[in-house]
C-alpha atoms as a PDB file:
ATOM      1  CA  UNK A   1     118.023 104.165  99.520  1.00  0.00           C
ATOM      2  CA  UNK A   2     117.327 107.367 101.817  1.00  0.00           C
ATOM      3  CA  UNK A   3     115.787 110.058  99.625  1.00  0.00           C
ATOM      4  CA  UNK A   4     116.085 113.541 101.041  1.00  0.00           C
ATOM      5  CA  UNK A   5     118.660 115.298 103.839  1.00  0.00           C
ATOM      6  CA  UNK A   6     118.158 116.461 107.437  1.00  0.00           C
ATOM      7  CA  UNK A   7     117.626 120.080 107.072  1.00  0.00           C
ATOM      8  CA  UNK A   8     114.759 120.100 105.136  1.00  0.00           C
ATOM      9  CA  UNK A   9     116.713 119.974 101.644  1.00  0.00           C
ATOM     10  CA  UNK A  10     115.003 118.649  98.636  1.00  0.00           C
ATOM     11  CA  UNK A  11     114.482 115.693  97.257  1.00  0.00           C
ATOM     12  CA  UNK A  12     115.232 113.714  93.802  1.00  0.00           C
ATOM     13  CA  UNK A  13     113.366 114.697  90.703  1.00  0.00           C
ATOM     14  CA  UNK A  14     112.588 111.350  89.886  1.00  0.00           C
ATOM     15  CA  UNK A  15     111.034 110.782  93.069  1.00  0.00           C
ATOM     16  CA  UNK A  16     108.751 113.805  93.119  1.00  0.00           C
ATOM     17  CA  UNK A  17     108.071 112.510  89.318  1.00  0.00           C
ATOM     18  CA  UNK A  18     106.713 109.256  90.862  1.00  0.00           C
ATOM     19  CA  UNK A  19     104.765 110.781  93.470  1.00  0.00           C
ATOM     20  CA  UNK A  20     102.991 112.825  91.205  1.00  0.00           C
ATOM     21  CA  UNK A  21     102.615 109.521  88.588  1.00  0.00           C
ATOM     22  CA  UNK A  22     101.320 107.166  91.229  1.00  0.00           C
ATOM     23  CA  UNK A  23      98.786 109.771  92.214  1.00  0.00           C
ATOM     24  CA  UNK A  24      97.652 110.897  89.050  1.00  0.00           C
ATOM     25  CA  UNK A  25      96.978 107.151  87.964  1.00  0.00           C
ATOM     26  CA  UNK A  26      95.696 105.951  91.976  1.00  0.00           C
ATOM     27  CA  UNK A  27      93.492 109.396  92.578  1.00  0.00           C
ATOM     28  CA  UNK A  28      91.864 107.736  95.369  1.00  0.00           C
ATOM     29  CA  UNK A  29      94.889 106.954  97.101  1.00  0.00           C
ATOM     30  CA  UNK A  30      96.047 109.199  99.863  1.00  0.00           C
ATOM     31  CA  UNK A  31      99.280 109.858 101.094  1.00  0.00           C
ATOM     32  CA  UNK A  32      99.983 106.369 103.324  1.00  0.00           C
ATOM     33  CA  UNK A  33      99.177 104.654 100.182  1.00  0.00           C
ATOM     34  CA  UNK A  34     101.556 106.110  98.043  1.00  0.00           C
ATOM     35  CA  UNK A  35     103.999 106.533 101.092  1.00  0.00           C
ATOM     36  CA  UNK A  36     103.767 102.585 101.427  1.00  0.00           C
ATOM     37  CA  UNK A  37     104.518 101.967  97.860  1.00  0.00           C
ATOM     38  CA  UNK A  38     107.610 103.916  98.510  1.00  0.00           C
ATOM     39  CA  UNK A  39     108.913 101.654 100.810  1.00  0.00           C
ATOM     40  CA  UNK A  40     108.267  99.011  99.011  1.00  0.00           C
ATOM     41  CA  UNK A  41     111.346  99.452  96.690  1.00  0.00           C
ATOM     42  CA  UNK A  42     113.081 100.665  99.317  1.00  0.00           C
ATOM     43  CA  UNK A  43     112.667 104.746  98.900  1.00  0.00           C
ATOM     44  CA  UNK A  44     112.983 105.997 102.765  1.00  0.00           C
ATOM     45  CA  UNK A  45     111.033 109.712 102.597  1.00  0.00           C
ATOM     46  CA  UNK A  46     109.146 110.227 105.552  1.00  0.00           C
ATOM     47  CA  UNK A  47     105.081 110.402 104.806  1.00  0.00           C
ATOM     48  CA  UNK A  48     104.885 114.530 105.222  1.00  0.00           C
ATOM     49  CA  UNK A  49     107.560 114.595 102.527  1.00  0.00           C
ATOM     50  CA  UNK A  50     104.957 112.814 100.009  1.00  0.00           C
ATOM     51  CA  UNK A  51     101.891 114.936 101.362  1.00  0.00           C
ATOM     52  CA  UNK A  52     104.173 118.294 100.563  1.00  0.00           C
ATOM     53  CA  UNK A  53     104.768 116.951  96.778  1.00  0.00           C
ATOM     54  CA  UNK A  54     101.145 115.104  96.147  1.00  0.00           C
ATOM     55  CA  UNK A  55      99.297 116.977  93.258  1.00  0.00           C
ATOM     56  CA  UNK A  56      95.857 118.781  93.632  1.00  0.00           C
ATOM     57  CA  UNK A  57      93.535 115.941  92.237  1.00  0.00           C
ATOM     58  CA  UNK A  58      90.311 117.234  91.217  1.00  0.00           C
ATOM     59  CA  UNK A  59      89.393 113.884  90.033  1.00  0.00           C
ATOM     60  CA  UNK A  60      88.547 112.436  93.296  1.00  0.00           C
ATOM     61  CA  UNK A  61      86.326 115.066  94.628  1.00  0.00           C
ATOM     62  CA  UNK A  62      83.906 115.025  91.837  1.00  0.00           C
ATOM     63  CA  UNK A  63      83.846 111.366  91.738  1.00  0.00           C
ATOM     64  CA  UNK A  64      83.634 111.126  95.535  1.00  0.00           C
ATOM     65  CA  UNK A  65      80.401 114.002  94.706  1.00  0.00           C
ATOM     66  CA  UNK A  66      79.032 112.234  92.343  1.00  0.00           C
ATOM     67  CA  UNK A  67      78.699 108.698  94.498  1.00  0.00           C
ATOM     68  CA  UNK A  68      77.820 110.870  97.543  1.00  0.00           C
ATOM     69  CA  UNK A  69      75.044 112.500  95.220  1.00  0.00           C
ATOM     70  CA  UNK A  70      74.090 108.479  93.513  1.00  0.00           C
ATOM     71  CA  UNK A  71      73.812 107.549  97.019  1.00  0.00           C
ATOM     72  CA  UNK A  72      72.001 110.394  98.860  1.00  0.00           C
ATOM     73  CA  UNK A  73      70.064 111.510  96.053  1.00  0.00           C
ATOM     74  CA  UNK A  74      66.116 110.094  97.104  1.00  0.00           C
ATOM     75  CA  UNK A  75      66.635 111.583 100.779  1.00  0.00           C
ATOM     76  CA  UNK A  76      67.993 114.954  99.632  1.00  0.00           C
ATOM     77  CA  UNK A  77      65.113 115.272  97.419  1.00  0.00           C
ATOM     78  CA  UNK A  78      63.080 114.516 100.304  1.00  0.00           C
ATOM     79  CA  UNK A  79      64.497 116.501 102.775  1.00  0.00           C
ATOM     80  CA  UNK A  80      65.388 114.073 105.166  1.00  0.00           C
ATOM     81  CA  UNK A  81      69.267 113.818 105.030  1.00  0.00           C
ATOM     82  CA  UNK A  82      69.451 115.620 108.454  1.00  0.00           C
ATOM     83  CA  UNK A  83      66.231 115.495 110.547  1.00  0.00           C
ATOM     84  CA  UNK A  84      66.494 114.318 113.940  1.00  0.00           C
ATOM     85  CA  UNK A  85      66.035 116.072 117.286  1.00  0.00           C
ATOM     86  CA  UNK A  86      68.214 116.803 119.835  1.00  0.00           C
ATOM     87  CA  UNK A  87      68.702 114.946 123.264  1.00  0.00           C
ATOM     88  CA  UNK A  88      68.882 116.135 126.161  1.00  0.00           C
ATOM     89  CA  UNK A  89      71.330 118.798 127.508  1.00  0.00           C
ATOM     90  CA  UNK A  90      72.764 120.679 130.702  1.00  0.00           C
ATOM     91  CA  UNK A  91      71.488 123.451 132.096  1.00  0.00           C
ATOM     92  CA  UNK A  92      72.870 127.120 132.684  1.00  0.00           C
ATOM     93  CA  UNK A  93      74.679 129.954 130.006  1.00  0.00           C
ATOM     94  CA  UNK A  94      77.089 127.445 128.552  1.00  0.00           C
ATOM     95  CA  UNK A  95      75.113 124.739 127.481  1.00  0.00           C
ATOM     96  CA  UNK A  96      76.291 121.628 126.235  1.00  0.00           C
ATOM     97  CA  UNK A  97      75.037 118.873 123.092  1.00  0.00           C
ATOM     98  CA  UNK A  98      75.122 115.653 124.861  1.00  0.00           C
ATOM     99  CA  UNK A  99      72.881 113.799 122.243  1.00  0.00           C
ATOM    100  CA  UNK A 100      71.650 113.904 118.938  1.00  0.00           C
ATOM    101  CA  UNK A 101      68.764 111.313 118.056  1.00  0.00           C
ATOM    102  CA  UNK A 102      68.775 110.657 113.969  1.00  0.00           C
END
């Protein structure tokens, strides 16, 4: 089944439904995820189509803060998440990073 028309007309409502439904109850899946899914039952939409009707999941970024936080939390509170010192670079008015030693 080929979901959508060339010219940029819309697609089904039950399709958009299902978008949002798969990533309301998947929040960590992206968009190739969900696109792949798709397929599966044979729904052709092209994998921009599903990033344009993917809800705004607020879920994921506080759960992606809070094991970023769980994981990070003894050097933040040491102040050693970024310390390092920089490598060497070239010379003259545009200098260049080359290195970064962490």
């Amino acid at each position: 089944m080929v979901v959508g028309k060339a010219g940029g007309h819309g697609i089904a409502a039950e399709t958009r439904q299902l978008i949002h439904e798969m990533a309301r109850a998947n929040f960590l899946w992206g968009t190739p995820c969900i696109h792949g899914e798709l397929l599966k039952p044979g729904i052709i939409i092209s994998r921009t189509i599903v990033s344009r009707y993917m809800p705004v999941c607020t879920e994921a970024s506080e759960a992606e803060m809070r094991t970023f936080l769980r994981n990070h939390a003894a050097a933040i509170v040491r102040g050693q998440t970024l310390k390092g010192t920089i490598g060497p670079t070239t010379s003259g008015p545009g200098r260049k990073l080359s290195s970064i030693v962490v």
